[in-house]
Protein backbone atom coordinates (compact mmCIF):
# COMPACT_ATOMS: atom_id res chain seq x y z
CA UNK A 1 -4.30 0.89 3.19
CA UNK A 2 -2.63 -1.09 0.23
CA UNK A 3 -2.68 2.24 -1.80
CA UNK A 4 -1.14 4.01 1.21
CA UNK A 5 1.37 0.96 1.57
CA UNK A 6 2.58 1.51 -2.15
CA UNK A 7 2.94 5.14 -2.04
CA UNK A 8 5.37 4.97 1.30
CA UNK A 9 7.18 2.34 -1.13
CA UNK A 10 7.57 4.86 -4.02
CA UNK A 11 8.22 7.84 -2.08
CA UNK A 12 10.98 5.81 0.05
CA UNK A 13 12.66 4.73 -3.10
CA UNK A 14 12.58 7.93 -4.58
CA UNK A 15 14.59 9.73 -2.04
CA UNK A 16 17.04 7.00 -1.76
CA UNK A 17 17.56 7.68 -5.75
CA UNK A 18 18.02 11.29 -4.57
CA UNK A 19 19.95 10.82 -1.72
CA UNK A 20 22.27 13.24 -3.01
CA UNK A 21 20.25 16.36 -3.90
CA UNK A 22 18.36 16.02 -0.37
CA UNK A 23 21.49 15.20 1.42
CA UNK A 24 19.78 12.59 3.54
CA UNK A 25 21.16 9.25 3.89
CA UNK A 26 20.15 6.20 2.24
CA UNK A 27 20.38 3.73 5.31
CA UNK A 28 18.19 6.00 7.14
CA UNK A 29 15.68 6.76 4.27
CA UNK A 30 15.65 2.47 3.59
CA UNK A 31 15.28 1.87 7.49
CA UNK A 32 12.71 4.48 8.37
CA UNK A 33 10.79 3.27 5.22
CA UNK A 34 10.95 -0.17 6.66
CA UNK A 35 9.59 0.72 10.06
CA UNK A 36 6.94 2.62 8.67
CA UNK A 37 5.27 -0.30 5.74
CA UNK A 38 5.30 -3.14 8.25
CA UNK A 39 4.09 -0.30 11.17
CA UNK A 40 0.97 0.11 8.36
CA UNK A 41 0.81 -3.43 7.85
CA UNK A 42 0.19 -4.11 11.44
CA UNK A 43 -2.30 -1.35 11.86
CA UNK A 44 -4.28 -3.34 9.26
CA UNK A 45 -4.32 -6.75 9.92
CA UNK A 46 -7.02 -8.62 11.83
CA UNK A 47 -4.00 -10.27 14.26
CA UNK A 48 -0.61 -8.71 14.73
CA UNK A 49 0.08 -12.12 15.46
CA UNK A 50 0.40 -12.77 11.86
CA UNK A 51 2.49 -10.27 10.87
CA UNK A 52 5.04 -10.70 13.62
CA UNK A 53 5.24 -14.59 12.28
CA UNK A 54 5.53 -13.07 9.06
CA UNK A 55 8.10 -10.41 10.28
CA UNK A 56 10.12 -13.18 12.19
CA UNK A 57 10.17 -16.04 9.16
CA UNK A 58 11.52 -13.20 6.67
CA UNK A 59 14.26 -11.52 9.69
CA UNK A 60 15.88 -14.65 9.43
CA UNK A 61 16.87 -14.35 5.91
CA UNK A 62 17.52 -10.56 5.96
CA UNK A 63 20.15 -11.23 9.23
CA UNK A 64 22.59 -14.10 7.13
CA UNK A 65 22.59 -11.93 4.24
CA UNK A 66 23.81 -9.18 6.88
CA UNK A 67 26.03 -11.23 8.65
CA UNK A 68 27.68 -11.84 5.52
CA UNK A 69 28.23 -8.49 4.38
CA UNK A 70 29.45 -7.64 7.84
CA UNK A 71 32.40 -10.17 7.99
CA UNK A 72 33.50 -9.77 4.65
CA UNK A 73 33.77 -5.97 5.35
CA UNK A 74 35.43 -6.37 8.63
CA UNK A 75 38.08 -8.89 6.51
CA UNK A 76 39.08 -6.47 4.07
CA UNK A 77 39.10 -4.04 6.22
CA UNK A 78 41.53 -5.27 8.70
CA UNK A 79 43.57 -6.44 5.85
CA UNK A 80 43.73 -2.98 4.48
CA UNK A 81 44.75 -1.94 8.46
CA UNK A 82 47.73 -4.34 7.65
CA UNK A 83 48.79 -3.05 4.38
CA UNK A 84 47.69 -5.87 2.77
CA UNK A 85 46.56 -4.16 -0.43
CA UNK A 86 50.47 -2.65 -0.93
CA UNK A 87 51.84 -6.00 -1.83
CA UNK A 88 50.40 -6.29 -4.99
CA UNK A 89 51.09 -2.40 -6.13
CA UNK A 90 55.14 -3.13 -4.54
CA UNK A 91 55.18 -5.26 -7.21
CA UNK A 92 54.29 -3.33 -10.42
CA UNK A 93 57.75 -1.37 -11.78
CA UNK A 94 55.87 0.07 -14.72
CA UNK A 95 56.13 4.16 -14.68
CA UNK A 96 54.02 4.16 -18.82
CA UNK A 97 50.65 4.76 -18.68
CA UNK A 98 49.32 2.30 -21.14
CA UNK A 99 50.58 -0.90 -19.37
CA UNK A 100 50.40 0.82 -15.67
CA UNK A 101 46.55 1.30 -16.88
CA UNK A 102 46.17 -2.40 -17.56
CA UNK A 103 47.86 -4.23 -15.17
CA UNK A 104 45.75 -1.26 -12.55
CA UNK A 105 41.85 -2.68 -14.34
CA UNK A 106 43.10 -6.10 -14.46
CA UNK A 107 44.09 -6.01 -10.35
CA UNK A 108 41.03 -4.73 -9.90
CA UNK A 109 38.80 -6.71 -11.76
CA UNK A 110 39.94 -10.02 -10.10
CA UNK A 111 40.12 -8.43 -7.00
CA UNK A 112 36.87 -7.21 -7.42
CA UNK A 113 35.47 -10.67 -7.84
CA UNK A 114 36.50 -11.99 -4.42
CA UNK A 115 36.01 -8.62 -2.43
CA UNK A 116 32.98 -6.15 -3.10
CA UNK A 117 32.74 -3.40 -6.05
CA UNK A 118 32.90 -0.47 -4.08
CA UNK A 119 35.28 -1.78 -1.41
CA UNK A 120 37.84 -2.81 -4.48
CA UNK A 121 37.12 0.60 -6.17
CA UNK A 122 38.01 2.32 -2.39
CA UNK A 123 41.16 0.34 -2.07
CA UNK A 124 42.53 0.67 -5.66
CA UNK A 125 42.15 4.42 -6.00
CA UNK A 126 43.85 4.88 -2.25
CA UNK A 127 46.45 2.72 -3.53
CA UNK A 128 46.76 4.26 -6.77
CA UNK A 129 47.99 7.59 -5.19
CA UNK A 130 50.92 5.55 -4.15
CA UNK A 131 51.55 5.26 -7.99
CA UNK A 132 50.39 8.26 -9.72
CA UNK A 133 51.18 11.68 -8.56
CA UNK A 134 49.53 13.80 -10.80
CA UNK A 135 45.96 14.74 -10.16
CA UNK A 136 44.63 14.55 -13.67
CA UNK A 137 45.58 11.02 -14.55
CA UNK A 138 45.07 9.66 -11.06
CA UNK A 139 41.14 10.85 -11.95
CA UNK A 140 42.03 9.11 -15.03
CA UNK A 141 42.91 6.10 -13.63
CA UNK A 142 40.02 6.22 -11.20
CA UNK A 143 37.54 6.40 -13.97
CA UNK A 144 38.91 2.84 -15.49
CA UNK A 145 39.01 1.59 -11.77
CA UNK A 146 35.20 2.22 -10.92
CA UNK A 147 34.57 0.12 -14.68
CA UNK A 148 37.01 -2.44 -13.84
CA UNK A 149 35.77 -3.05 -10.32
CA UNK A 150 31.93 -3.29 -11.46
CA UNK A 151 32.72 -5.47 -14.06
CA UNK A 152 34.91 -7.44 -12.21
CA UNK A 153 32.13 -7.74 -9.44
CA UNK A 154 29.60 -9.41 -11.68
CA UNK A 155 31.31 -12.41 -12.18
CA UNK A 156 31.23 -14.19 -8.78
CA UNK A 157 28.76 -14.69 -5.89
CA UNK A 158 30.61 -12.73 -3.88
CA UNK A 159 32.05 -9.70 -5.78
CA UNK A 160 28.40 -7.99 -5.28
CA UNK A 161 26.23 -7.22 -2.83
CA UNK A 162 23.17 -7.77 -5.03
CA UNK A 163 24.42 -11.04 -6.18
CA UNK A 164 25.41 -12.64 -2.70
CA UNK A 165 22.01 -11.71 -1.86
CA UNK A 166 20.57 -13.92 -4.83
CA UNK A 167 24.01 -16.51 -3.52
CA UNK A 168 22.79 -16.85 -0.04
CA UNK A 169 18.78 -17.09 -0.95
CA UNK A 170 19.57 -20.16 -3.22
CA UNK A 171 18.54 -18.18 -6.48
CA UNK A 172 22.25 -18.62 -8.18
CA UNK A 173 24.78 -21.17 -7.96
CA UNK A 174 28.45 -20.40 -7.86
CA UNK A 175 29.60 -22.31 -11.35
CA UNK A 176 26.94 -21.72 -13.41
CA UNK A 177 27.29 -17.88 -12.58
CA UNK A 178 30.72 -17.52 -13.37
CA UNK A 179 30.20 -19.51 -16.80
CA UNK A 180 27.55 -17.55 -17.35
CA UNK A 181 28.59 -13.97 -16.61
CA UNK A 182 32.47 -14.03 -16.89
CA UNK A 183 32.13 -13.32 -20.67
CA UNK A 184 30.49 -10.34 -20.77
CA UNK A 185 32.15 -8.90 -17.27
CA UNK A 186 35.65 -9.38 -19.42
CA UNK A 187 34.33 -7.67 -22.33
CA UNK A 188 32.79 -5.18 -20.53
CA UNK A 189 36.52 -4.28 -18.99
CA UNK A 190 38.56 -4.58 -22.31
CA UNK A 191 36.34 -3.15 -24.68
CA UNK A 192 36.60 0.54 -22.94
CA UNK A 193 40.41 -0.22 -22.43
CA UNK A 194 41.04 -0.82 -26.00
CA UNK A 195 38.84 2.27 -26.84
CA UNK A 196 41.68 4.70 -24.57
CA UNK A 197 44.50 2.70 -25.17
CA UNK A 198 45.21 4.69 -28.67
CA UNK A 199 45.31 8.34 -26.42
CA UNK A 200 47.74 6.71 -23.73
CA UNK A 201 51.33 8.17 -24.12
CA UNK A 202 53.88 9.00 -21.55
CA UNK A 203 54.43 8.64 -18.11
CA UNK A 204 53.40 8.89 -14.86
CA UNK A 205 55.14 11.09 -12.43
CA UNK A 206 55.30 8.66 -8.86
CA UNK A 207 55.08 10.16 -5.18
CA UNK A 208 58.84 11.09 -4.16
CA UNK A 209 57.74 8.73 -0.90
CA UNK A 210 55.59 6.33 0.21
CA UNK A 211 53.77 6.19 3.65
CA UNK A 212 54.51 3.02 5.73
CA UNK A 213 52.26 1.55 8.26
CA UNK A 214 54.14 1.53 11.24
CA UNK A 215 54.27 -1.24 13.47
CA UNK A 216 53.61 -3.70 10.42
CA UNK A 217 55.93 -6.16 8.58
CA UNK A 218 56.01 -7.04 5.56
CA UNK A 219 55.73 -11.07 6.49
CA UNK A 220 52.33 -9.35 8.74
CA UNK A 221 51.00 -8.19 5.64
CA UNK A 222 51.40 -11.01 3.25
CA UNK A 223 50.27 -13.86 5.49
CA UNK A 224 46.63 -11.37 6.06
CA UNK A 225 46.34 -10.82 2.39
CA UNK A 226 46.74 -14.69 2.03
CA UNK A 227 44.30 -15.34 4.78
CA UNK A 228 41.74 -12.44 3.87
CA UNK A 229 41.30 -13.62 0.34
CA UNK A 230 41.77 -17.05 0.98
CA UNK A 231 38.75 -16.79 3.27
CA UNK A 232 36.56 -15.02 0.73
CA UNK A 233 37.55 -17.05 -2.18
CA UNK A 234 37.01 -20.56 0.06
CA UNK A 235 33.86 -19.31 1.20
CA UNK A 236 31.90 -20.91 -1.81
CA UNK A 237 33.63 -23.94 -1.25
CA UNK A 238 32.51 -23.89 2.35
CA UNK A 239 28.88 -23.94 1.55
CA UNK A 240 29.14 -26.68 -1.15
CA UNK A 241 30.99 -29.03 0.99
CA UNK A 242 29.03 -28.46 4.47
CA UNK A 243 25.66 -26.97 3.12
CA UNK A 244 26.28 -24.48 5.84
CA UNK A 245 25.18 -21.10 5.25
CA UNK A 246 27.74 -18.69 4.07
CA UNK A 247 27.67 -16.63 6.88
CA UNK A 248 29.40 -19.20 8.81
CA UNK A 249 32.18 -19.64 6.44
CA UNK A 250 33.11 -15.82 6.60
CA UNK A 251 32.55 -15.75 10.21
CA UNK A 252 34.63 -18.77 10.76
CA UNK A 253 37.68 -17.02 8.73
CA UNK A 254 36.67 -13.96 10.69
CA UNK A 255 37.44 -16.18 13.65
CA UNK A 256 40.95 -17.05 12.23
CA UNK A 257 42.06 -13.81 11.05
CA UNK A 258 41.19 -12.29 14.39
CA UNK A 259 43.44 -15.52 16.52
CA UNK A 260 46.05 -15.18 13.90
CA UNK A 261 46.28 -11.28 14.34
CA UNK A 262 46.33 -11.82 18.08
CA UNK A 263 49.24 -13.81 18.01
CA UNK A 264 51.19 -11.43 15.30
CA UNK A 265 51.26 -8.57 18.02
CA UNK A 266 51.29 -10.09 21.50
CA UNK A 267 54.66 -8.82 21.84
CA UNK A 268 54.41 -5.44 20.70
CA UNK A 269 53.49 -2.33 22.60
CA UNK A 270 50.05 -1.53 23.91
CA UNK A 271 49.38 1.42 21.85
CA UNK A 272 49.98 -0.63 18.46
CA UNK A 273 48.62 -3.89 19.57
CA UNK A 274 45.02 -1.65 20.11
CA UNK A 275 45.48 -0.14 16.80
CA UNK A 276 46.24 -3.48 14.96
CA UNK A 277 43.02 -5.30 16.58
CA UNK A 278 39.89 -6.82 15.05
CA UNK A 279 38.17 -4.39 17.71
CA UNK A 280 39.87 -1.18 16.13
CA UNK A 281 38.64 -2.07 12.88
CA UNK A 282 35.34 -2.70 13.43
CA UNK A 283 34.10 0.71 14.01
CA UNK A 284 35.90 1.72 10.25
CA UNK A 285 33.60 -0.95 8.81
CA UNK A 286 30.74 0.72 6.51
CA UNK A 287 27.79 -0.10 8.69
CA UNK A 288 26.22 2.63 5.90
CA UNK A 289 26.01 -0.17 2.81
CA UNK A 290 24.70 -2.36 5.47
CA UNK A 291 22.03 -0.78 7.03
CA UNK A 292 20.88 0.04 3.41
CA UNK A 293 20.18 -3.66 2.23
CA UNK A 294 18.72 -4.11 5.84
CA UNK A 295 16.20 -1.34 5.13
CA UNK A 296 15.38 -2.31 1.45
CA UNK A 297 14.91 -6.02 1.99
CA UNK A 298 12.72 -5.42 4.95
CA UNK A 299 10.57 -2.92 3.14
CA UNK A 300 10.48 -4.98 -0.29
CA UNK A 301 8.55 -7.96 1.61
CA UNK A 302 5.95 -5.96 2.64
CA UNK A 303 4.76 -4.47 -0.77
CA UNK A 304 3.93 -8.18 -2.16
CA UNK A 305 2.17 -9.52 0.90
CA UNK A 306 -0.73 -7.67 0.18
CA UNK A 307 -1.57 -8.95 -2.94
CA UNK A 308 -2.07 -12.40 -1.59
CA UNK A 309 -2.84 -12.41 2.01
CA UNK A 310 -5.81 -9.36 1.37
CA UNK A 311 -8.19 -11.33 -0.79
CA UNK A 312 -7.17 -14.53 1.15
CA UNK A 313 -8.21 -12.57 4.12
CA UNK A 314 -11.39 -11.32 3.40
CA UNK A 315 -12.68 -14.93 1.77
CA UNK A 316 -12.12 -16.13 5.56
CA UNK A 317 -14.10 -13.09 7.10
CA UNK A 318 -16.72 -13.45 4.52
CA UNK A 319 -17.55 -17.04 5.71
CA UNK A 320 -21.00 -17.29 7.83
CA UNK A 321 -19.69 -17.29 11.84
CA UNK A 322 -22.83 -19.57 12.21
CA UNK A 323 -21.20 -21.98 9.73
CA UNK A 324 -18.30 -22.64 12.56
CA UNK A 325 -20.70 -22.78 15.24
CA UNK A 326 -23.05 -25.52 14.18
CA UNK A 327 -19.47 -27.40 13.32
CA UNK A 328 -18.52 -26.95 16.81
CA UNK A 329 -21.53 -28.13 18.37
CA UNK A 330 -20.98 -31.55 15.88
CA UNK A 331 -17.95 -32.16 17.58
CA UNK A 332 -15.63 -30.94 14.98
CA UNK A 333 -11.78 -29.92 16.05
CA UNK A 334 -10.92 -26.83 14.65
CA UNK A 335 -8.24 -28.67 12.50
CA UNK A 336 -11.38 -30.76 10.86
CA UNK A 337 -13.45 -27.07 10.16
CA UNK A 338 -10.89 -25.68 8.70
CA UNK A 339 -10.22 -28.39 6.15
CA UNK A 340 -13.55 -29.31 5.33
CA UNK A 341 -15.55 -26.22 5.60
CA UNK A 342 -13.76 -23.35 5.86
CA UNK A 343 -11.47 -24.11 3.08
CA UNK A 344 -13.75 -24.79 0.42
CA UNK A 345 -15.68 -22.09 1.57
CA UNK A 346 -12.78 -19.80 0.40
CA UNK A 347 -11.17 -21.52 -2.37
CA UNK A 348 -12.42 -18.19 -4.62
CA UNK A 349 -10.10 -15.90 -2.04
CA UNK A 350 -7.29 -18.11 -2.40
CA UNK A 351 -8.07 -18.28 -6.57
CA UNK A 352 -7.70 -14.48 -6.76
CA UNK A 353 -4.60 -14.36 -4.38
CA UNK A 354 -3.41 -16.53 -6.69
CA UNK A 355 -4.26 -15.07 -9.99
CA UNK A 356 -3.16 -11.39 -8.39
CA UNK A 357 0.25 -12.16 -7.10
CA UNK A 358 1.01 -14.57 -10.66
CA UNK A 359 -0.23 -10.58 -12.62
CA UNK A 360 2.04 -9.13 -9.94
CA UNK A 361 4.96 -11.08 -10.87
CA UNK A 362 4.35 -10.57 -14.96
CA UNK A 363 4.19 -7.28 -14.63
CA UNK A 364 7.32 -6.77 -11.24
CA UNK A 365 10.87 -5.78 -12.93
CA UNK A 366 13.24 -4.63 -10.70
CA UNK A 367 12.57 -6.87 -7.82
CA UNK A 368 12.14 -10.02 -10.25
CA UNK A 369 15.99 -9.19 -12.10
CA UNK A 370 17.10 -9.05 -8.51
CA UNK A 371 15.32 -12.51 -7.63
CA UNK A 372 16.11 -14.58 -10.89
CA UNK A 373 14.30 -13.27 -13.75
CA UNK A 374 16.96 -12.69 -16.16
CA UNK A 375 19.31 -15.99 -15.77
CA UNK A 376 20.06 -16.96 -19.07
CA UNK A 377 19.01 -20.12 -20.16
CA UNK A 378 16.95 -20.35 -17.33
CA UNK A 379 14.79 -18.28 -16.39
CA UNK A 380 12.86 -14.80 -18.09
CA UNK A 381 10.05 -12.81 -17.57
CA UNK A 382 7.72 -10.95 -19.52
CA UNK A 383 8.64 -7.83 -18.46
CA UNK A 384 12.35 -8.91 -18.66
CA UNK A 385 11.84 -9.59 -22.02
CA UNK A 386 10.03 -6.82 -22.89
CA UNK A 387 13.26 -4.54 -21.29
CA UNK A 388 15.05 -6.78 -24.09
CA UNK A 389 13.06 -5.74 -26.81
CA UNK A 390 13.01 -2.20 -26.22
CA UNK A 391 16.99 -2.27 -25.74
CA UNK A 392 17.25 -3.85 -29.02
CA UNK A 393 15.25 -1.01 -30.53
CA UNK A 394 12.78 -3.94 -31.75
CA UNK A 395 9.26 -1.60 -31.04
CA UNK A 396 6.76 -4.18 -32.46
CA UNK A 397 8.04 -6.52 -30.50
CA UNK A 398 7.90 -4.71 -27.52
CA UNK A 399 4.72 -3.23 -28.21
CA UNK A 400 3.21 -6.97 -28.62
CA UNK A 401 4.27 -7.90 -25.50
CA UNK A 402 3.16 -4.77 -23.71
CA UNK A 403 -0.82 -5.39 -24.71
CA UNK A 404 0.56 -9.11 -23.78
CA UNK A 405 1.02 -8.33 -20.32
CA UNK A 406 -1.82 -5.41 -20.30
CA UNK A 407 -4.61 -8.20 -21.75
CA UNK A 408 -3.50 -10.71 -19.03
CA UNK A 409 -3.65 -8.20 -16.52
CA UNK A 410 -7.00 -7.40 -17.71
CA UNK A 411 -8.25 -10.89 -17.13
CA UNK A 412 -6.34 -11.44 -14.02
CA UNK A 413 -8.45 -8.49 -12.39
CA UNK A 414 -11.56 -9.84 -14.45
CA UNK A 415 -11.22 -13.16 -13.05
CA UNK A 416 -10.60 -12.09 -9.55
CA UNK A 417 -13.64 -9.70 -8.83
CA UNK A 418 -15.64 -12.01 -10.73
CA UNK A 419 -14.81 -15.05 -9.17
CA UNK A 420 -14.50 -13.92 -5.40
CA UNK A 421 -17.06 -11.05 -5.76
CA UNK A 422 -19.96 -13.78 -6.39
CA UNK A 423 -18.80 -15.83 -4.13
CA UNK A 424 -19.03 -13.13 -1.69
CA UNK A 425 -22.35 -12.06 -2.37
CA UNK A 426 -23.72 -15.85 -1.65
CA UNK A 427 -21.76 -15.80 1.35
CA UNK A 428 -23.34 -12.13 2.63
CA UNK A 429 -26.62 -13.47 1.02
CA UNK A 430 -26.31 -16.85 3.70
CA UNK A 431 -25.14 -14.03 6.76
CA UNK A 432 -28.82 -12.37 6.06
């Protein structure tokens, strides 16, 4: 089953890497996926008793990541509803490529770092065609946008979706982040600009006119920019000074932005005070991004459980029933067998759980970036730093630390059948 298990896993994450070629979603692929490795995991446990504990103790993690992402969305999308967004390209004159170019990455690198990557990149480009008329440098400018707004994302525990995942489950902090990262985010934006900057002459032609919002003032539009980013930016400052999640920071500015819109349109017709609600937004809100992480994070849990609750498992089941009974029949709760018989009964299960998922972990990459193995200064893997040494080119050192991990994971699996197969066979040998 744990071979089955890992091969749903693979196959699942291959098709959401080609989502495009198969023209089937990602959310669906990541959900489905999901279903299906906890559906298997149930099928082979003793209990599904167990694994709906397990199931409900991890659902609680996976819903305040998700009701994060949810109200930030829904903020800067019913800011862009108000024409938020328009204020700050009102206010660049510039027609010359080379400084409109700039001042375009720089907006979108800080903006970037309060609102998501992709939502900044979305925005930018839609408001870019309000700038650039010609198709050629518009795809110009969009190039520099999508660096500029992955760049800028990095930086902050909430330009990301990855990192407001590692925010939320307590594996970053917000300072030492943006010390941390805000280097090589800026670097990573001017170094390409300063590369194109040479081949930048000219002008841009503008749009001969610009589409309004109707139904919108300008005063409307400023205060929800204020409040939309004020909320997003204040939201680590929430957490630090309640130790509240940050779900409830979002969803309290949620709150606000939702009253305050209310009261903006109460006087204004039907027909626009429908189109300008929280309610008409919501459905414009990409559910897609969010059903994704929902899918992945559920169906990442269940490829590590196996490695320690199998051999944990079968320790317990190898244990003499007659063992328990003649504790009963002393008098013994079930509290007292399981402490002093049943435990160190199985100590060599719960050794080569141990020694399996620590193998696990040396040898895990992508989920182990995700979860904290590359902070510098703080934390690093072997396999992290093995990624290092083969993007520095340095082979031997690389190669050193591959028969590293491959002679530990020798001994890991050496150590585990040894210890838990003999104590198995005394325990069969006491059942006969």
């Amino acid at each position: 089953m744990l071979t089955l298990i890992a091969a749903v896993f693979i196959l699942a994450y291959a098709a959401i890497a080609l989502e495009h070629p198969l023209k089937i979603g990602k959310s669906g692929t990541a959900l489905f996926a999901g279903g299906i490795l906890w559906s298997l995991w149930a099928f082979a446990a003793p209990a599904t008793d167990g694994v709906v504990t397990q199931l409900t103790e991890h659902l609680s993690g996976i819903a305040a990541i998700l009701l994060f992402l949810l109200g930030a969305m829904s903020i800067v999308e019913y800011m862009n509803t108000h024409d938020s967004f328009s204020i700050i390209t009102d206010s660049i004159k510039t027609k010359r490529k080379l400084p409109l170019l700039w001042i375009i990455a720089w907006v979108t690198f800080f903006l970037s770092s309060m609102l998501d990557n992709l939502t900044t990149t979305i925005v930018m480009i839609s408001l870019t065609r309000k700038l650039v008329q010609e198709r050629e440098d518009r795809m110009f400018f969009a190039g520099m946008i999508v660096i500029a707004a992955n760049a800028g994302g990095a930086w902050t525990p909430i330009g990301d979706a990855t990192t407001t995942m590692l925010w939320i489950g307590g594996q970053v902090t917000s300072l030492p982040l943006m010390k941390t990262v805000f280097l090589p985010s800026f670097l990573s934006l001017v170094v390409p600009l300063a590369c194109i900057s040479p081949f930048l002459k000219g002008s841009v032609q503008t749009p001969d006119h610009r589409e309004e919002i109707s139904g919108v003032s300008k005063t409307e539009s400023v205060l929800m920019l204020l409040l939309g980013l004020g909320t997003l930016v204040g939201v680590p400052v929430f957490k630090a000074l309640t130790h509240l999640p940050p779900y409830m920071g979002i969803l309290m500015g949620l709150g606000l932005m939702w009253m305050l819109g209310e009261l903006l349109h109460r006087s204004k017709r039907e027909s626009e005070r429908e189109r300008l609600s929280l309610t008409a937004v919501l459905p414009r809100v990409d559910l897609n991004s969010i059903f994704f992480f929902a899918g992945i994070l559920i169906a990442s849990l269940i490829v590590n459980l196996p490695f320690a609750i199998q051999p944990i498992q079968r320790a317990f089941e190898a244990i003499n029933p007659e063992i328990r009974e003649a504790a009963q029949v002393s008098g013994l709760s079930k509290w007292q067998i399981f402490r002093l018989i049943e435990l160190p009964l199985a100590w060599r299960g719960i050794t080569s759980a141990a020694v399996l998922t620590f193998a696990h972990t040396l040898g895990e990459f992508g989920v182990v970036l995700m979860v904290g193995g590359a902070i510098p200064g703080e934390t690093k893997t072997v396999s992290i730093a093995l990624y290092d040494k083969v993007q520095s080119f340095d082979t031997s050192g690389a190669g050193a630390l591959a028969s590293l991990l491959l002679g530990i994971s020798l001994i890991a699996i050496a150590l585990s059948y040894g210890v838990f197969g003999k104590g198995s066979q005394r325990l069969n040998r006491g059942k006969s």
